[in-house]
Protein backbone atom coordinates (compact mmCIF):
# COMPACT_ATOMS: atom_id res chain seq x y z
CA UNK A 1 126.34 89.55 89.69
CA UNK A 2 124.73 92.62 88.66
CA UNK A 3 121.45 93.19 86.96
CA UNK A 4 122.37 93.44 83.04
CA UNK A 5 119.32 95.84 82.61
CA UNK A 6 117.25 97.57 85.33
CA UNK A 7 113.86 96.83 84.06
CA UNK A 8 111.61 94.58 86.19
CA UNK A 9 110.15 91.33 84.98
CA UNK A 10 106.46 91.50 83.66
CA UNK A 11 103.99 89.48 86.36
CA UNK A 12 106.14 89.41 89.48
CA UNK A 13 103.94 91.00 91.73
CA UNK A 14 106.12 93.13 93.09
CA UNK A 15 105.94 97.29 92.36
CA UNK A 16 107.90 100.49 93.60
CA UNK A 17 105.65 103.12 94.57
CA UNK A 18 107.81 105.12 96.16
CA UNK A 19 112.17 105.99 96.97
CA UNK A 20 113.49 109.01 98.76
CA UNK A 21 116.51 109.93 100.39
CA UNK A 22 116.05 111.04 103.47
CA UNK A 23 119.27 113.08 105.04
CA UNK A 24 120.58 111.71 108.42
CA UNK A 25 123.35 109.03 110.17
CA UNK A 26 123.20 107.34 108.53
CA UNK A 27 121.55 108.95 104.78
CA UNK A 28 119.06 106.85 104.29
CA UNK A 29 116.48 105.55 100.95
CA UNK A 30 113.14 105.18 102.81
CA UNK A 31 110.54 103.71 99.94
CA UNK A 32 107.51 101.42 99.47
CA UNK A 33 106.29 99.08 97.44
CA UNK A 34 103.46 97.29 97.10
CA UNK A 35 102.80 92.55 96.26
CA UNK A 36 100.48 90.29 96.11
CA UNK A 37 100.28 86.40 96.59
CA UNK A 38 102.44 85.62 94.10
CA UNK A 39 104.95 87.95 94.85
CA UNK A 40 108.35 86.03 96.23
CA UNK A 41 108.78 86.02 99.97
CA UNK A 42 111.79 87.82 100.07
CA UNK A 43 114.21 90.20 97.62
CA UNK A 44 117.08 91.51 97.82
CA UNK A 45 117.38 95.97 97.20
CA UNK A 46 120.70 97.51 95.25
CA UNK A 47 120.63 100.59 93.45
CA UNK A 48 122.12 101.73 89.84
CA UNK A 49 124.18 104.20 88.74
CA UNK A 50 121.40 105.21 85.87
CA UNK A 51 124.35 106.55 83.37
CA UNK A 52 126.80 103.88 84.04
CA UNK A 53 124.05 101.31 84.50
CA UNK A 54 126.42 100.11 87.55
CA UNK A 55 124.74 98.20 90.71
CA UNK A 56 125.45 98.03 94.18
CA UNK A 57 123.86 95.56 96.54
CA UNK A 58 122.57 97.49 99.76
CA UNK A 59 120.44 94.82 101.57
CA UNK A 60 120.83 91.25 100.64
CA UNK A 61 117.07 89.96 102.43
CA UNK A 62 114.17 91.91 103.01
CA UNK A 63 111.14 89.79 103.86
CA UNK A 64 108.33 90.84 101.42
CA UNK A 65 105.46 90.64 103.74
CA UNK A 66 105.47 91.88 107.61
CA UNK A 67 106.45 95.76 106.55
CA UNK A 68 102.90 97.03 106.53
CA UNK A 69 99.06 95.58 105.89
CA UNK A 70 96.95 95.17 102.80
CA UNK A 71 99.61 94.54 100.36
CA UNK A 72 101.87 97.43 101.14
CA UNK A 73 105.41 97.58 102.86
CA UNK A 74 107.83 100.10 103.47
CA UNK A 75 111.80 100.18 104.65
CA UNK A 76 114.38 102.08 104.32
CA UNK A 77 118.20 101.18 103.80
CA UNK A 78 121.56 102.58 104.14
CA UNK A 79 123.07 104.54 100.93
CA UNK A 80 125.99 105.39 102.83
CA UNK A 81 128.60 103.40 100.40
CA UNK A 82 127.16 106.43 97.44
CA UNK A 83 129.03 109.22 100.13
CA UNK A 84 131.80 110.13 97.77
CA UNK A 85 129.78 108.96 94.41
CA UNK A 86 126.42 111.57 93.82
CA UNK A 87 124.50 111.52 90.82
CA UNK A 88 121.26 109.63 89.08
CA UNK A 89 120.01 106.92 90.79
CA UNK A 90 117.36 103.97 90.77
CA UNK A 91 116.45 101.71 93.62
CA UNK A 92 115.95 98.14 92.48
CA UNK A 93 114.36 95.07 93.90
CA UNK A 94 115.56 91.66 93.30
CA UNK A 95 115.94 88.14 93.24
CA UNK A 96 117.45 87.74 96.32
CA UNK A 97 119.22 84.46 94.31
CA UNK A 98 119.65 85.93 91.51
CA UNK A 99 120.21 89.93 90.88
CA UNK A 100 119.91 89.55 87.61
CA UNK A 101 116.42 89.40 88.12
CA UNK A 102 114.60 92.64 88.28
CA UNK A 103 111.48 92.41 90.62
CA UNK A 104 110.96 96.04 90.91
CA UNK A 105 112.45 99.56 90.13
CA UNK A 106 111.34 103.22 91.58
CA UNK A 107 111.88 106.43 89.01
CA UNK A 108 115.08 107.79 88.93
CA UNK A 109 115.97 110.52 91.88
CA UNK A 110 119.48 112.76 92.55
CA UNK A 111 121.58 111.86 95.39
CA UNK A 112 123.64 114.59 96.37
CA UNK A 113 127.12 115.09 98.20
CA UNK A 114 124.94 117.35 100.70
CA UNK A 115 122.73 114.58 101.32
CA UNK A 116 125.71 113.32 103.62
């Protein structure tokens, strides 16, 4: 299943606040995001393909709460699968059941072949 549009559901709790890739082995999206108490305990992160609107899973659990204090986390995750594919990109957090539910999505950044 992929997410049939990126935006995130009104009143989930859960927000983006920031994605970057970060150059390395492996490349890496390092990003934030901040919840509350009604926030899910866990979602899954993919990222689209913003002109082709196409989604690949990268993580399939991360645990909402445990990745920083006062309502704040931070991770990062592998984008080593986009090697061969740069272009426009948005990370997306979801229903770790579903990923057609959209928790969360960050603004749009480049990945680039040199990134690799």
């Amino acid at each position: 299943m992929a997410p049939s549009s990126f935006t995130a559901r009104a009143g989930d709790g859960l927000s983006i606040t920031s994605a970057a890739v970060k150059k390395g082995k492996p490349t890496v999206v390092k990003y934030s995001w901040k919840f509350h108490d009604k926030s899910p305990k866990y979602f899954a992160v993919g990222i689209v393909e913003v002109s082709a609107h196409e989604f690949t899973l990268l993580d399939h659990e991360v645990k909402t709460r445990g990745h920083g204090d006062n309502g704040k986390g931070k991770d990062t995750v592998s984008i080593e699968v986009l090697e061969h594919y740069p272009g426009k990109y948005v990370l997306v957090l979801v229903d770790t059941d579903d990923f057609d539910t959209v928790f969360a999505t960050s603004k749009a950044f480049q990945v680039k072949k040199s990134d690799f």
